[in-house]
C-alpha atoms as a PDB file:
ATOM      1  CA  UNK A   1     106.470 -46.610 -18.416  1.00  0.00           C
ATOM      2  CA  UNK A   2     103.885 -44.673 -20.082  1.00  0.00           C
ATOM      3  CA  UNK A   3     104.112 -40.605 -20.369  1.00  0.00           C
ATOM      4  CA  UNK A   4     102.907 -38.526 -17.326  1.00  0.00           C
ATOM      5  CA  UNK A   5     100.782 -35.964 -17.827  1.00  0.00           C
ATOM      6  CA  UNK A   6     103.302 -33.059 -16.863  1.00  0.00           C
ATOM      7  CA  UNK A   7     105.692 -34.364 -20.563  1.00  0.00           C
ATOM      8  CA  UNK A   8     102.493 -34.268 -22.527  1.00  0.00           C
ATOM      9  CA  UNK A   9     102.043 -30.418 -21.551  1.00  0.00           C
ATOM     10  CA  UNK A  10     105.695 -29.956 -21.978  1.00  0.00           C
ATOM     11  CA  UNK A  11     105.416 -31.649 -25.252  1.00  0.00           C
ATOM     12  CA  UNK A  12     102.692 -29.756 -26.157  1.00  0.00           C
ATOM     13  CA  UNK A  13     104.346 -26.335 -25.526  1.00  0.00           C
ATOM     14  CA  UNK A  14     107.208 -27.142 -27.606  1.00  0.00           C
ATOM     15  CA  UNK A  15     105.305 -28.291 -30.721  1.00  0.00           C
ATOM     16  CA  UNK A  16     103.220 -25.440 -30.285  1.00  0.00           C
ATOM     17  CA  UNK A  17     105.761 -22.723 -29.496  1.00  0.00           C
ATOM     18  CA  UNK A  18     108.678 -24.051 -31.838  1.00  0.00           C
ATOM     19  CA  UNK A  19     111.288 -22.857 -29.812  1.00  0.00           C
ATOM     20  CA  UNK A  20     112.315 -24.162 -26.694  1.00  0.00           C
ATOM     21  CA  UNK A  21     113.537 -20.925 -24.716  1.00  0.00           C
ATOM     22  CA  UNK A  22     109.535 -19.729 -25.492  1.00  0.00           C
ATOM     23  CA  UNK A  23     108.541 -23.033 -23.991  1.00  0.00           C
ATOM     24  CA  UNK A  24     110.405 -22.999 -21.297  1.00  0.00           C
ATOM     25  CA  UNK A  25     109.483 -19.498 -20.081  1.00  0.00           C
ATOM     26  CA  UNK A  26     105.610 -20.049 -20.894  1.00  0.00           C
ATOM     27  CA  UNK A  27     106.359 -23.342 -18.429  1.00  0.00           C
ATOM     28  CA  UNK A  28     108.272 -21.523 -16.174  1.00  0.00           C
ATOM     29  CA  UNK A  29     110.677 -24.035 -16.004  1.00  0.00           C
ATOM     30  CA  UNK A  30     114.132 -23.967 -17.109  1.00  0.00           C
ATOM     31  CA  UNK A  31     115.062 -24.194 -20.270  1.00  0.00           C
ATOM     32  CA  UNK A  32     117.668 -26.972 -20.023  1.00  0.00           C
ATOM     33  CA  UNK A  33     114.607 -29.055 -17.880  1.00  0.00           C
ATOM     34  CA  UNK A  34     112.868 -29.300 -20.622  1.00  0.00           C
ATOM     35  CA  UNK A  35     115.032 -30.204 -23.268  1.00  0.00           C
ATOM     36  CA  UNK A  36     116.078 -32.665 -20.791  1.00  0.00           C
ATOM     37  CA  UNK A  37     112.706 -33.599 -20.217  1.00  0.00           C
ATOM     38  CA  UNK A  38     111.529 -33.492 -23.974  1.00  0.00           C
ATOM     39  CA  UNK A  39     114.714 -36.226 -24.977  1.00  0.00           C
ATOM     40  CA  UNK A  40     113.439 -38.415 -22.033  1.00  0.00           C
ATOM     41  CA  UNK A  41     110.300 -38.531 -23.696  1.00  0.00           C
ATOM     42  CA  UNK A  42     111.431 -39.654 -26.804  1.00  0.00           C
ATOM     43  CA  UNK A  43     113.380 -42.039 -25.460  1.00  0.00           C
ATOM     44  CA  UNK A  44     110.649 -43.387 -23.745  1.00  0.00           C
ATOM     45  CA  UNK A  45     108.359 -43.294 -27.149  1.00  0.00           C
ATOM     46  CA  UNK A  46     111.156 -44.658 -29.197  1.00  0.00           C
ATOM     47  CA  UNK A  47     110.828 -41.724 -31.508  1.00  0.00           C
ATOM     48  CA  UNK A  48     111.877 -38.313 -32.904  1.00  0.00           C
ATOM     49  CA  UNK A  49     109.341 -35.532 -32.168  1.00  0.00           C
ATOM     50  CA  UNK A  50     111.671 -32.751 -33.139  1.00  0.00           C
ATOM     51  CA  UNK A  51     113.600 -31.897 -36.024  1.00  0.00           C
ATOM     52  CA  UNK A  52     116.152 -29.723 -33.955  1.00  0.00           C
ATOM     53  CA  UNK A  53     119.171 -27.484 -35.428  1.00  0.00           C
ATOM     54  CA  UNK A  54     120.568 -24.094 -33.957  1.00  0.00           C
ATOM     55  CA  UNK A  55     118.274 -22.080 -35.892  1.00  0.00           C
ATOM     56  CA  UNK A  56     114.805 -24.034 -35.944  1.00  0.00           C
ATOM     57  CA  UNK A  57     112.886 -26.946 -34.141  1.00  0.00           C
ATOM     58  CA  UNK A  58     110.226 -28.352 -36.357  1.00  0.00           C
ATOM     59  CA  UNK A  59     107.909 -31.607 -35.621  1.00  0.00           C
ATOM     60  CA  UNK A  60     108.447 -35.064 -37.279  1.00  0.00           C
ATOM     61  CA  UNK A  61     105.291 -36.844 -38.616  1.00  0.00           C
ATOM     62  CA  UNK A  62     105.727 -38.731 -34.922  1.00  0.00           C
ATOM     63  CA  UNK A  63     105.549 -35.332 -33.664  1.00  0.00           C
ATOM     64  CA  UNK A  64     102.503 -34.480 -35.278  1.00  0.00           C
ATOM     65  CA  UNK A  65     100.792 -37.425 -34.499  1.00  0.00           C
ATOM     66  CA  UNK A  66     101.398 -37.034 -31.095  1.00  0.00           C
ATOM     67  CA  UNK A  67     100.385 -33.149 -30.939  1.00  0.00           C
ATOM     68  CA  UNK A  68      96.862 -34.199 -31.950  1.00  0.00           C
ATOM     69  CA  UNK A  69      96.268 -37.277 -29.338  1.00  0.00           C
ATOM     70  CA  UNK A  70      97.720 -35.208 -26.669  1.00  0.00           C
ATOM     71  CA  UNK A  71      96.000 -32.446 -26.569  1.00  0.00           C
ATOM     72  CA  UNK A  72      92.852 -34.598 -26.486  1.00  0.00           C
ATOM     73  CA  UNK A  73      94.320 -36.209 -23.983  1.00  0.00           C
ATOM     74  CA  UNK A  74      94.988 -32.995 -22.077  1.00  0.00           C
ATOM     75  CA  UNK A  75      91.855 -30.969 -22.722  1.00  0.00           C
ATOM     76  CA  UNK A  76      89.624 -34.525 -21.709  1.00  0.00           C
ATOM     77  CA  UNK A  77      91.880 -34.177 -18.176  1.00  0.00           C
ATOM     78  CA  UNK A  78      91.551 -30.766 -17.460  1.00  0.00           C
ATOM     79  CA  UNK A  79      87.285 -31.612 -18.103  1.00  0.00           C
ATOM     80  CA  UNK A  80      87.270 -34.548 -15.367  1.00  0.00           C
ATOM     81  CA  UNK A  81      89.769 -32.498 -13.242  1.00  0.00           C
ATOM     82  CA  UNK A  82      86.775 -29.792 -13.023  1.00  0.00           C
ATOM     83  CA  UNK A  83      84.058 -32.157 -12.766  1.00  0.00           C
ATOM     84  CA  UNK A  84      85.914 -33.636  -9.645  1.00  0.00           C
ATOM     85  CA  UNK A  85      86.737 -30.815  -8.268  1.00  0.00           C
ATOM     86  CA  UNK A  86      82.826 -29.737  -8.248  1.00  0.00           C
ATOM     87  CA  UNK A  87      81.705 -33.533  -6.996  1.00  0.00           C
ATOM     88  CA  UNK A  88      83.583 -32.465  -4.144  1.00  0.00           C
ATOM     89  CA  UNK A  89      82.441 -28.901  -3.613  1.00  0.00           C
ATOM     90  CA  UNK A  90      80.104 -28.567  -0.303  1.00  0.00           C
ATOM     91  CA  UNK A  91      77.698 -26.059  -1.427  1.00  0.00           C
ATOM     92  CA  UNK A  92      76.563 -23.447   1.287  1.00  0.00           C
ATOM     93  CA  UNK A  93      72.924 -23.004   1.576  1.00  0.00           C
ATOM     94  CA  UNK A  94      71.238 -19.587   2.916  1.00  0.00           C
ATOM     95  CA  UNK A  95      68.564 -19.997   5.640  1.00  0.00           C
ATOM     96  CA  UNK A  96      67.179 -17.700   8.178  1.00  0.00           C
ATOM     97  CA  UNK A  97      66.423 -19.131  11.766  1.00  0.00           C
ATOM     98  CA  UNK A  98      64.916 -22.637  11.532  1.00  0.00           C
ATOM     99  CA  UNK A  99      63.247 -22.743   8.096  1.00  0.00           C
ATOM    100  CA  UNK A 100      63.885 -25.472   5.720  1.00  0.00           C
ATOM    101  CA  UNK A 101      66.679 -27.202   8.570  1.00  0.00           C
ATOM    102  CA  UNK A 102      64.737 -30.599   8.138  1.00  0.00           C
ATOM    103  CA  UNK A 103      64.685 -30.448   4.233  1.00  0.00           C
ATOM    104  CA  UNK A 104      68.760 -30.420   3.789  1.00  0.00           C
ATOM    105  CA  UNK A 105      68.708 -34.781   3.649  1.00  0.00           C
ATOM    106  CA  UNK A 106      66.574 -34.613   1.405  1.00  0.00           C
ATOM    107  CA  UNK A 107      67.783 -32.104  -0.900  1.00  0.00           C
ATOM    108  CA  UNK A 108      71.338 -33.447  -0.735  1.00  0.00           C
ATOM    109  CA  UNK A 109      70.112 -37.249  -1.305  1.00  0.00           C
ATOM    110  CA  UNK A 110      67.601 -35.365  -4.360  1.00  0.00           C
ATOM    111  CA  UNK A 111      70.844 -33.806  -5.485  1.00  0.00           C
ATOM    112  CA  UNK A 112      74.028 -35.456  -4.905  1.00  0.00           C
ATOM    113  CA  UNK A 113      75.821 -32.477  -3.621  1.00  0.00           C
ATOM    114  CA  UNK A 114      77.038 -31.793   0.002  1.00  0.00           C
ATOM    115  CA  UNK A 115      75.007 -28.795   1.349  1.00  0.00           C
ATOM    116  CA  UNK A 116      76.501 -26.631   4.446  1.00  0.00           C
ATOM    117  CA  UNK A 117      74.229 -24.106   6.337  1.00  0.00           C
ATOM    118  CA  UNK A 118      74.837 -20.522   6.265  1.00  0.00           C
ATOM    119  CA  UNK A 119      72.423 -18.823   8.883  1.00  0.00           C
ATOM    120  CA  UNK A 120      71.006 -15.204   7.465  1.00  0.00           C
ATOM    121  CA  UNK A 121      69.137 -12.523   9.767  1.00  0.00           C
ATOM    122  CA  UNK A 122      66.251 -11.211   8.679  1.00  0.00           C
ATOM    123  CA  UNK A 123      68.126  -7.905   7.947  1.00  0.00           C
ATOM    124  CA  UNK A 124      69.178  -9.852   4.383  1.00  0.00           C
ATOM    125  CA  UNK A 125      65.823 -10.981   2.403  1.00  0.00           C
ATOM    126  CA  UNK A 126      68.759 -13.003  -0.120  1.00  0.00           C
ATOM    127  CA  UNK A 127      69.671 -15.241   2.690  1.00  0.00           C
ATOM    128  CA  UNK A 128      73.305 -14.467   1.854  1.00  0.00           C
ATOM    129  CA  UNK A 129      72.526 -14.592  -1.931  1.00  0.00           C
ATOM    130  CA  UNK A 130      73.625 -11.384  -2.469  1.00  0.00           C
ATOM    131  CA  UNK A 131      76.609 -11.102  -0.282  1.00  0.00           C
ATOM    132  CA  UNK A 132      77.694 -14.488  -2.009  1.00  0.00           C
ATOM    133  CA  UNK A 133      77.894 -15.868   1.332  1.00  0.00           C
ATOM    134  CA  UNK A 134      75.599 -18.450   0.083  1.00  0.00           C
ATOM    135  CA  UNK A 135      75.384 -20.097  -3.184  1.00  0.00           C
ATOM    136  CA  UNK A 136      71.730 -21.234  -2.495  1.00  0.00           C
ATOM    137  CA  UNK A 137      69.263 -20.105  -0.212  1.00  0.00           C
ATOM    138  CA  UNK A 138      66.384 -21.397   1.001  1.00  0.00           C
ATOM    139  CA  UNK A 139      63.576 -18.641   1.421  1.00  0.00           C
ATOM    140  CA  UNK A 140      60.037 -18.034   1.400  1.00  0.00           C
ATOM    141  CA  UNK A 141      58.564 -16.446  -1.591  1.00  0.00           C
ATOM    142  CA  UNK A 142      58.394 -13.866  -2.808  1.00  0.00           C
ATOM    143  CA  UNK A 143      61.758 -13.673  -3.699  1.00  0.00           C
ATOM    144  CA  UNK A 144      63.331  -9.993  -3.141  1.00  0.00           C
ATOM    145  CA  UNK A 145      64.405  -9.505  -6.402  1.00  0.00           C
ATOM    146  CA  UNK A 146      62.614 -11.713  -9.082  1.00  0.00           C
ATOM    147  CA  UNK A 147      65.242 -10.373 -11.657  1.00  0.00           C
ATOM    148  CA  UNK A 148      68.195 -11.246  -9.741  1.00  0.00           C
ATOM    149  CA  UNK A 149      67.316 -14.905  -9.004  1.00  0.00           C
ATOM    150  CA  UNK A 150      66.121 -18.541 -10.102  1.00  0.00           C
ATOM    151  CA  UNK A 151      64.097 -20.163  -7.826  1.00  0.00           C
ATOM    152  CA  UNK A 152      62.311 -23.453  -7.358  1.00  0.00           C
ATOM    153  CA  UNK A 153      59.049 -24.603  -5.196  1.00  0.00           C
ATOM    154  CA  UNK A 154      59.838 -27.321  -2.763  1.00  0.00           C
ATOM    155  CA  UNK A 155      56.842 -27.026  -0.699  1.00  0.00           C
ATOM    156  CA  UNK A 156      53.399 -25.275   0.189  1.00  0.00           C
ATOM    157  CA  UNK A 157      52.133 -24.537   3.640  1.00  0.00           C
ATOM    158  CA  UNK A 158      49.381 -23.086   5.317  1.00  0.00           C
ATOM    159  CA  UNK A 159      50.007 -19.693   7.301  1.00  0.00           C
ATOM    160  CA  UNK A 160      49.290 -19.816  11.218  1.00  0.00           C
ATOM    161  CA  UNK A 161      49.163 -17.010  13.671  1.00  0.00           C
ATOM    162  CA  UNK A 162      51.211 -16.697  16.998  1.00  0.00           C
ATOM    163  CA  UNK A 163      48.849 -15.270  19.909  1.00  0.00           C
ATOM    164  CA  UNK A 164      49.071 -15.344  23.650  1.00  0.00           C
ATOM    165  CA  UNK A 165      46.272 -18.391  25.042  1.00  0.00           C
ATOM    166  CA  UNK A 166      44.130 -15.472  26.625  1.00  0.00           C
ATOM    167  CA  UNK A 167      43.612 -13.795  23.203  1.00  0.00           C
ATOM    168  CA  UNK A 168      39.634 -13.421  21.783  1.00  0.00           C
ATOM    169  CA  UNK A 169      40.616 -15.751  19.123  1.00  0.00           C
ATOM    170  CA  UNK A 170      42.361 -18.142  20.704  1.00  0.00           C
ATOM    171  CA  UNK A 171      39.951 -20.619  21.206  1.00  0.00           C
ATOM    172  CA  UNK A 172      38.797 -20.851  17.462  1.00  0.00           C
ATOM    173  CA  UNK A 173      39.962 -24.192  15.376  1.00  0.00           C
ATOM    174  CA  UNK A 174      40.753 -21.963  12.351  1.00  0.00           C
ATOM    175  CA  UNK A 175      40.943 -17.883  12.514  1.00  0.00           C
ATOM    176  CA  UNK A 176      39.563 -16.285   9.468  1.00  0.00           C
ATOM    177  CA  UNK A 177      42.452 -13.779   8.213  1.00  0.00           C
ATOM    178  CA  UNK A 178      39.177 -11.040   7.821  1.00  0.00           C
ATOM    179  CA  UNK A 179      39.268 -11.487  11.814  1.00  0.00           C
ATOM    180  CA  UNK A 180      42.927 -10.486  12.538  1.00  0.00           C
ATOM    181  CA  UNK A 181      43.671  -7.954  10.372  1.00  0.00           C
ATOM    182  CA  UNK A 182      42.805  -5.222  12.713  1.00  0.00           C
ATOM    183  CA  UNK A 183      44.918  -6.585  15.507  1.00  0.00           C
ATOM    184  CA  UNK A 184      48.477  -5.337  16.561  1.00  0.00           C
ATOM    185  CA  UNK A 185      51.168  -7.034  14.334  1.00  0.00           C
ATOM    186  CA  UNK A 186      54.955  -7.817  15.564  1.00  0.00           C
ATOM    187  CA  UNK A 187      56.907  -7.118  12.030  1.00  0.00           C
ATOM    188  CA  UNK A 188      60.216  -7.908  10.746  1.00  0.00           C
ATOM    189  CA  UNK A 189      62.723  -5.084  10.136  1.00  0.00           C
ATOM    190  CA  UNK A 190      62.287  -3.041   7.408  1.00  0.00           C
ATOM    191  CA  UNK A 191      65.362  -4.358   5.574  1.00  0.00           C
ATOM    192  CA  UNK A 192      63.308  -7.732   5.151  1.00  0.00           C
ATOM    193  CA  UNK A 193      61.526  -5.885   2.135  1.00  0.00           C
ATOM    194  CA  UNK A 194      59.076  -8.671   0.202  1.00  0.00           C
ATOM    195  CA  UNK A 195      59.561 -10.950   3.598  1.00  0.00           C
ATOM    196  CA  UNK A 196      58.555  -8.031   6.204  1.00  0.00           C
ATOM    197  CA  UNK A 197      55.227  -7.243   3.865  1.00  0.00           C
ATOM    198  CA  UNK A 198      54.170 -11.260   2.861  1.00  0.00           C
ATOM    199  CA  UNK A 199      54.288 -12.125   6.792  1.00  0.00           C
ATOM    200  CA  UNK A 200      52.257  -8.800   7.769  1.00  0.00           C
ATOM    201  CA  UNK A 201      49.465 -10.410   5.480  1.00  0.00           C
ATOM    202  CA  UNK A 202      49.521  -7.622   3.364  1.00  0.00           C
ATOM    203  CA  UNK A 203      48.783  -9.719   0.240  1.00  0.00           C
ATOM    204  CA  UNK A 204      45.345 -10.394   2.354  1.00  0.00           C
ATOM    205  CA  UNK A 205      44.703  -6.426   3.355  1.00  0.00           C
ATOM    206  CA  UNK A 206      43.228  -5.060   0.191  1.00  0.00           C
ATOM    207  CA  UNK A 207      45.626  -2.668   0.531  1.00  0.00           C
ATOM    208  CA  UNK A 208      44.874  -1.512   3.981  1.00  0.00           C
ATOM    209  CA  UNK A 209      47.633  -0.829   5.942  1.00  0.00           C
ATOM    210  CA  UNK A 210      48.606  -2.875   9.305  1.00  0.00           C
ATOM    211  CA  UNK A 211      48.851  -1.778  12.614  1.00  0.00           C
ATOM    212  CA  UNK A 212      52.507  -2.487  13.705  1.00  0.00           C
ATOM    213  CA  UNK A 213      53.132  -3.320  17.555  1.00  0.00           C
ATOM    214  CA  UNK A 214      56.624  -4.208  17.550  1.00  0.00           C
ATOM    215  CA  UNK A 215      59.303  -4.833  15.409  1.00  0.00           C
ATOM    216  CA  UNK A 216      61.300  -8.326  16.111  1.00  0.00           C
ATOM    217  CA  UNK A 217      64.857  -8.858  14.834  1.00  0.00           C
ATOM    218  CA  UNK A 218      64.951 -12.574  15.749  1.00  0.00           C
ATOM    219  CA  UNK A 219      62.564 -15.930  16.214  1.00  0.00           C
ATOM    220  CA  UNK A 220      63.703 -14.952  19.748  1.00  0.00           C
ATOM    221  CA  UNK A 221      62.377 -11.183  19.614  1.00  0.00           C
ATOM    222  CA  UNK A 222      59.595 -12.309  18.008  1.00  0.00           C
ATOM    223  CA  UNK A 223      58.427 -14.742  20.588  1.00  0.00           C
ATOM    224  CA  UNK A 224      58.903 -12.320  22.946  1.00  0.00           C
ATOM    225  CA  UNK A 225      56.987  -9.709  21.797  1.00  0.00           C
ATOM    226  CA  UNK A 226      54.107 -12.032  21.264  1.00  0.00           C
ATOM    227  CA  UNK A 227      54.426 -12.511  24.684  1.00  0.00           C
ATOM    228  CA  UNK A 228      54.696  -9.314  26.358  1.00  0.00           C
ATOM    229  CA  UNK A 229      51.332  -8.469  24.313  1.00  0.00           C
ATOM    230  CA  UNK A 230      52.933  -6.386  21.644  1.00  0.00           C
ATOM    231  CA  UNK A 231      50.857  -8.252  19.099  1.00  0.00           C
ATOM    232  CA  UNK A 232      50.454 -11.264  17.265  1.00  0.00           C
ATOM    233  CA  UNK A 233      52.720 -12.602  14.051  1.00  0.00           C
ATOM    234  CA  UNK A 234      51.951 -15.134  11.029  1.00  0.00           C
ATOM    235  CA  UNK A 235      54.420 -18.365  11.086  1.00  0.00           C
ATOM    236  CA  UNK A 236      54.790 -21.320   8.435  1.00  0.00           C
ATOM    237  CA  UNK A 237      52.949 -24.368   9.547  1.00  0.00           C
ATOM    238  CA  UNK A 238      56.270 -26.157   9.492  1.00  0.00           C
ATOM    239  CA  UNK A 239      57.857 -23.957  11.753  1.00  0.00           C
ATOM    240  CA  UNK A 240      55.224 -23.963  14.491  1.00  0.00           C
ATOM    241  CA  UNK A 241      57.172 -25.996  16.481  1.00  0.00           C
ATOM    242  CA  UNK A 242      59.745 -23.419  17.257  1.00  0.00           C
ATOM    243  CA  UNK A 243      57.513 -20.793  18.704  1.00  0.00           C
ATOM    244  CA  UNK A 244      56.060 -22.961  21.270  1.00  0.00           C
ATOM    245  CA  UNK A 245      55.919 -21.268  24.468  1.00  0.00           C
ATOM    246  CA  UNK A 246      54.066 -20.791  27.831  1.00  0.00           C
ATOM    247  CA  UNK A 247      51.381 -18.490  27.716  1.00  0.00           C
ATOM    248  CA  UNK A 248      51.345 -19.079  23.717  1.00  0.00           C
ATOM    249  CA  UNK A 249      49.231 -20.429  21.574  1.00  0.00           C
ATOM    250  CA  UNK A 250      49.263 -20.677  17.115  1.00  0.00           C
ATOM    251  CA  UNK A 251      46.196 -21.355  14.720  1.00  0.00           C
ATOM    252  CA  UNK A 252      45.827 -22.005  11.100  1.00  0.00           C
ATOM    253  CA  UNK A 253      44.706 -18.792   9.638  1.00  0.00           C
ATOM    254  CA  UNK A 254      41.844 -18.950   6.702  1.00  0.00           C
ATOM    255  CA  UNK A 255      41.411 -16.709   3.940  1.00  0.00           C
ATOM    256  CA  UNK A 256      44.862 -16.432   3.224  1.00  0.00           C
ATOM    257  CA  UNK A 257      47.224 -17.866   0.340  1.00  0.00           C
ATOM    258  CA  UNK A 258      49.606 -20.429   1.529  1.00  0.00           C
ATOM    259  CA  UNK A 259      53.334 -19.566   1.840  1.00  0.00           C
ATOM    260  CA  UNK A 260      55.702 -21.477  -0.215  1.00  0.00           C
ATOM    261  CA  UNK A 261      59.259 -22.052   0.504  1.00  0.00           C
ATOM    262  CA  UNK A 262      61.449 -22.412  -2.420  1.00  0.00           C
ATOM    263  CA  UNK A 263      65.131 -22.762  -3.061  1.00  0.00           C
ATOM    264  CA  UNK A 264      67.123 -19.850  -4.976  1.00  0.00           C
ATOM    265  CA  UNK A 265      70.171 -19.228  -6.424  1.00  0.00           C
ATOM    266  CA  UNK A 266      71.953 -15.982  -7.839  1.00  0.00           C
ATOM    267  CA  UNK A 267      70.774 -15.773 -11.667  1.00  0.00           C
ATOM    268  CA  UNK A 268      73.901 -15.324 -13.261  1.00  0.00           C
ATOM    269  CA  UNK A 269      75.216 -18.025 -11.587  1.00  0.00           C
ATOM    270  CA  UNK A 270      75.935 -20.407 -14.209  1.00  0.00           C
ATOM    271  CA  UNK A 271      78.324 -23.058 -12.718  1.00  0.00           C
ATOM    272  CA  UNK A 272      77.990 -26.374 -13.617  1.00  0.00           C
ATOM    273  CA  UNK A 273      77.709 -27.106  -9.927  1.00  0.00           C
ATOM    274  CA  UNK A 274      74.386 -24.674  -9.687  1.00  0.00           C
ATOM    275  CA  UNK A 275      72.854 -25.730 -12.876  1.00  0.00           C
ATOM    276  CA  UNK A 276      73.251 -29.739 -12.005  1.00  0.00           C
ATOM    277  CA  UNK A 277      72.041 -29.302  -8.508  1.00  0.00           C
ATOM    278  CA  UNK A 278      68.686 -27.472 -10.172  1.00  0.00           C
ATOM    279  CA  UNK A 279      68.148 -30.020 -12.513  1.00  0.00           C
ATOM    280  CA  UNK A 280      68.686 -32.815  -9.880  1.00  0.00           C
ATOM    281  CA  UNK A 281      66.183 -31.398  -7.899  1.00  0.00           C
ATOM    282  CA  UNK A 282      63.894 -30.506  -9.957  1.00  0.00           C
ATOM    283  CA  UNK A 283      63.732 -34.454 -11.576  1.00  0.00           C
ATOM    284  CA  UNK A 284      63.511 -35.388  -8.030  1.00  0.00           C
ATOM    285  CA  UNK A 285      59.865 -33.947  -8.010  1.00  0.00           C
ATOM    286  CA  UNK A 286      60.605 -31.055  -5.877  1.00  0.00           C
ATOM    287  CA  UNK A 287      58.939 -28.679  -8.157  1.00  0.00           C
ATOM    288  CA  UNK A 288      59.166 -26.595 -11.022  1.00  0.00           C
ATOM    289  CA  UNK A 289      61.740 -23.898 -11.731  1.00  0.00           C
ATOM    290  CA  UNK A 290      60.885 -20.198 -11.483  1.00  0.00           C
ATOM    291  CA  UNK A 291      62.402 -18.149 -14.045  1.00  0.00           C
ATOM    292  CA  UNK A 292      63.567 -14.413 -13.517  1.00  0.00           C
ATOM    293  CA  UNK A 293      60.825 -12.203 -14.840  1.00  0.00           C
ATOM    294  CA  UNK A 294      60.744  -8.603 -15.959  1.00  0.00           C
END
């Protein structure tokens, strides 16, 4: 029968130590185990590996030769071990309320790595990034911290405004940004930072400042408020859907950037796991990678 692993690492912790007591303690094993152990071995080899008397153990040339392939042998395991251990790994992915649900396929076929959601409020911008309740996150940028995180593009939309049907504007294909501005705006908390700002339009407003109506904690608050006349809100095309509701209405809004939703991961975050899931999605043509900045 061929050596296990287990008298290889006992093997090795003789040769290396020189002393079998040593060996035996940095095993945590007993020491008769592994002398026991050590002459199995050899009898199993059909060799000497030790030069043994009561006041030294030295290696044989069989000895030697067997240190060397060993610990190859060992340190190639312990490499697969880890790279098994991460093929396995479900990695938990940041989101707050329905954004970026439908993209998880896609990103785990672009990737090869199990994803799990991990559903943030809009109280944490990080999406559980910086909690390390998530080891990705999917977020619209800006990103709170640009020197605290990698991200990557996945996708550009165009920004659309939630208003009740009997609103001025309502009936317009396409409402010019220049148009709303003035109105009433239902705003995330301020703990949202970067998030709270970007869906006010502020990147729009010339540095005007908006006129807030309400403050909404939740999709649910939000749609809500909208309704009860509080004000209106800016939404990603994608997540439209959502906010349908009687008495409701959404528009494509013009003169406005588009929002771009991105995936992001903690910047010193250098796991294998991490790094390969970037690089798979990235040569899946979701993007380009964002480096931190400044």
């Amino acid at each position: 029968m061929d050596p296990h692993l287990r008298d290889l690492r006992y093997f090795v912790a003789v040769a290396e130590e020189l002393h079998f007591t040593n060996a035996a303690q940095r095993l945590h094993i007993a020491q008769p185990t592994l002398s026991r152990q050590i002459r199995q071995l050899e009898r199993q080899l059909d060799v000497v590996l030790f030069d043994r008397n009561q006041r030294s153990v030295a290696l044989t040339v069989a000895g030697k030769e067997l240190l060397e392939g060993a610990r190859k042998i060992l340190e190639l395991w312990e490499v697969t071990n880890v790279a098994l251990q991460e093929a396995g790994e479900v990695l938990r992915v940041g989101i707050q309320s329905s954004i970026g649900r439908g993209l998880i396929a896609d990103l785990e076929s672009a990737s090869g790595h199990r994803l799990a959601l991990h559903s943030a409020s809009w109280t944490d911008p990080s999406s559980g990034l910086s909690g390390r309740q998530a080891d990705l996150a999917l977020m619209w940028l800006p990103v709170p911290d640009t020197s605290r995180y990698r991200w990557q593009v996945l996708r550009s939309e165009t920004r659309w405004v939630l208003l009740p049907e009997n609103h001025a504007l309502a009936d317009r294909e396409v409402i010019e940004f220049a148009d709303l501005a003035g109105e009433p705006f239902v705003a995330m908390p301020p703990e949202a930072g970067t998030g709270r700002d970007f869906w006010l339009g502020n990147d729009g407003r010339g540095g005007r400042q908006p006129r807030i109506g309400g403050e909404a904690a939740t999709a649910e608050e939000r749609l809500e408020a909208v309704s009860l006349g509080l004000g209106v809100c800016l939404l990603a095309e994608s997540n439209v859907p959502m906010y349908r509701w009687p008495g409701l209405t959404a528009r494509p809004v013009g003169g406005l950037p588009p929002c771009e939703l991105a995936v992001a991961w903690r910047a010193d975050d250098d796991r294998p796991t991490i790094l390969d899931f970037a690089n798979r999605v990235l040569s899946g043509g979701f993007g380009t990678p964002a480096q931190p900045q400044d």
